[in-house]
Protein backbone atom coordinates (compact mmCIF):
# COMPACT_ATOMS: atom_id res chain seq x y z
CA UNK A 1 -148.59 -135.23 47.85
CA UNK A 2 -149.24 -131.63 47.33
CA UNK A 3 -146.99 -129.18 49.90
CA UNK A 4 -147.97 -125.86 51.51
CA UNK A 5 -145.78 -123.34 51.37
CA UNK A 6 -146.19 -120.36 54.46
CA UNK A 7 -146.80 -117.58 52.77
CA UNK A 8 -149.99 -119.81 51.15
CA UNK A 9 -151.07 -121.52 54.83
CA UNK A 10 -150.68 -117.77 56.09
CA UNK A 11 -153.20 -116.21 53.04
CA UNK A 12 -155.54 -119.23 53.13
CA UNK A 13 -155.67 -118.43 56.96
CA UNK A 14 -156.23 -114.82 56.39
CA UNK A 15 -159.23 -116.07 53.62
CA UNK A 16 -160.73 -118.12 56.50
CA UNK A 17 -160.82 -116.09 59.38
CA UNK A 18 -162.22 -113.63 56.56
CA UNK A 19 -164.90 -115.63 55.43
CA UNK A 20 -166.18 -116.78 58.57
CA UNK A 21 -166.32 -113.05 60.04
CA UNK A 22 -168.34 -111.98 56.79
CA UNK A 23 -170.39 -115.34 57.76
CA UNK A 24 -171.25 -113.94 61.28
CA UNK A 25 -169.29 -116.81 62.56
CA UNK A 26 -166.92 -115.96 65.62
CA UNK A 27 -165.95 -117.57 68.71
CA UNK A 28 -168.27 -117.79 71.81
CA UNK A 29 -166.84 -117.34 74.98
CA UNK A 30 -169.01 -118.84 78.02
CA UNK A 31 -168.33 -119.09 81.60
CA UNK A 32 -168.84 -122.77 82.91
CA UNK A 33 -168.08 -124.37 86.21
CA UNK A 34 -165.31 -127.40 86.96
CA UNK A 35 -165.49 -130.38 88.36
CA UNK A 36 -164.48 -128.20 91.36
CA UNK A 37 -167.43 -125.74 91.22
CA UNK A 38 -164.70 -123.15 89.76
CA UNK A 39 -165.18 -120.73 86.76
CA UNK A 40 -163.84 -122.38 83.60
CA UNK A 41 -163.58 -120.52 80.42
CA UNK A 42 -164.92 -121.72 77.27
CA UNK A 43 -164.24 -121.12 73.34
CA UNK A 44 -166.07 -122.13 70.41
CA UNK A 45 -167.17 -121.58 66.89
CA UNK A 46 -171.02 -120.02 66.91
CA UNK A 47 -172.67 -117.47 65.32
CA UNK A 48 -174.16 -114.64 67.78
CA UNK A 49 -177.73 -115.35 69.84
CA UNK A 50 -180.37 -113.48 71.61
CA UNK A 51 -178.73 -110.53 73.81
CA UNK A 52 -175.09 -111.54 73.38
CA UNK A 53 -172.16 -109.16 73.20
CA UNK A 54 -170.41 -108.57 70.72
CA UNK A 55 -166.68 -107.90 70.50
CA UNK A 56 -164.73 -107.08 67.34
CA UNK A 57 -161.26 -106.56 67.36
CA UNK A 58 -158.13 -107.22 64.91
CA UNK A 59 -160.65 -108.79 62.31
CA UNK A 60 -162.20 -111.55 65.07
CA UNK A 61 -165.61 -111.87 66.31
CA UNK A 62 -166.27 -112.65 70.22
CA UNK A 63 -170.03 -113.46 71.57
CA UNK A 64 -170.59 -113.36 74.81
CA UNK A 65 -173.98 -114.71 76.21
CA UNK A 66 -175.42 -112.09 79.69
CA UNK A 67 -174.51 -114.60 82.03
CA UNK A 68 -171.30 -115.26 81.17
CA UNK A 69 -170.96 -111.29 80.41
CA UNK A 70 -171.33 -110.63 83.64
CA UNK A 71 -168.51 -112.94 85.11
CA UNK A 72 -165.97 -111.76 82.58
CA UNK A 73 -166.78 -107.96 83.15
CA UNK A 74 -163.87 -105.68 83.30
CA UNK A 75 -161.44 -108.28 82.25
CA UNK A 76 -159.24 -108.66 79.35
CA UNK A 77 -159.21 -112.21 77.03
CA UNK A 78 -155.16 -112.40 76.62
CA UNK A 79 -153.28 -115.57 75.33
CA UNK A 80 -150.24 -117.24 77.35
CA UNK A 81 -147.44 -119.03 75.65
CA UNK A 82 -145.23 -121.91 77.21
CA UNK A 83 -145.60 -125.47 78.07
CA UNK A 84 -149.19 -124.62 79.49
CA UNK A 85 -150.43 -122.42 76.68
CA UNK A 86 -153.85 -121.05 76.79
CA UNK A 87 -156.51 -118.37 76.98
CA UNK A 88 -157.13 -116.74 80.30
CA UNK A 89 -158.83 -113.90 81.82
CA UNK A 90 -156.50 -110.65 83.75
């Protein structure tokens, strides 16, 4: 079977996340609620829709749809490390 070294996995990365940006393709970020009736925060792959915003930075795309926009205002998407990693909102 055929091996990948890093430096290829880290350029055929760099080609993907390029390819899909040139696509329009970028990650959505919605608001949704639990199973508790609290705020979860969603992630996938879509291209943008009708009055989203748009966020570019470090060569990825972010949509945001108004609703959601409006319960992630003034916040920053950051990324935590550990046994619990994840995306969250400060």
């Amino acid at each position: 079977m055929i091996r990948i070294s890093p430096e290829a996995a880290k350029m055929l990365r760099e080609r993907l996340v390029r390819s899909c940006f040139e696509a329009g393709i970028g990650f959505r970020m919605f608001a949704t609620r639990d199973e508790h009736g609290e705020i979860a925060l969603m992630m996938k792959l879509d291209r943008t829709g009708p009055g989203d915003e748009v966020l570019e930075s470090d060569g990825v795309r972010v949509f945001v749809d108004p609703i959601s926009a409006a319960c992630v205002d003034d916040h920053e998407l950051n990324y935590i490390h550990g046994p619990q990693h994840r995306f969250v909102l400060r």
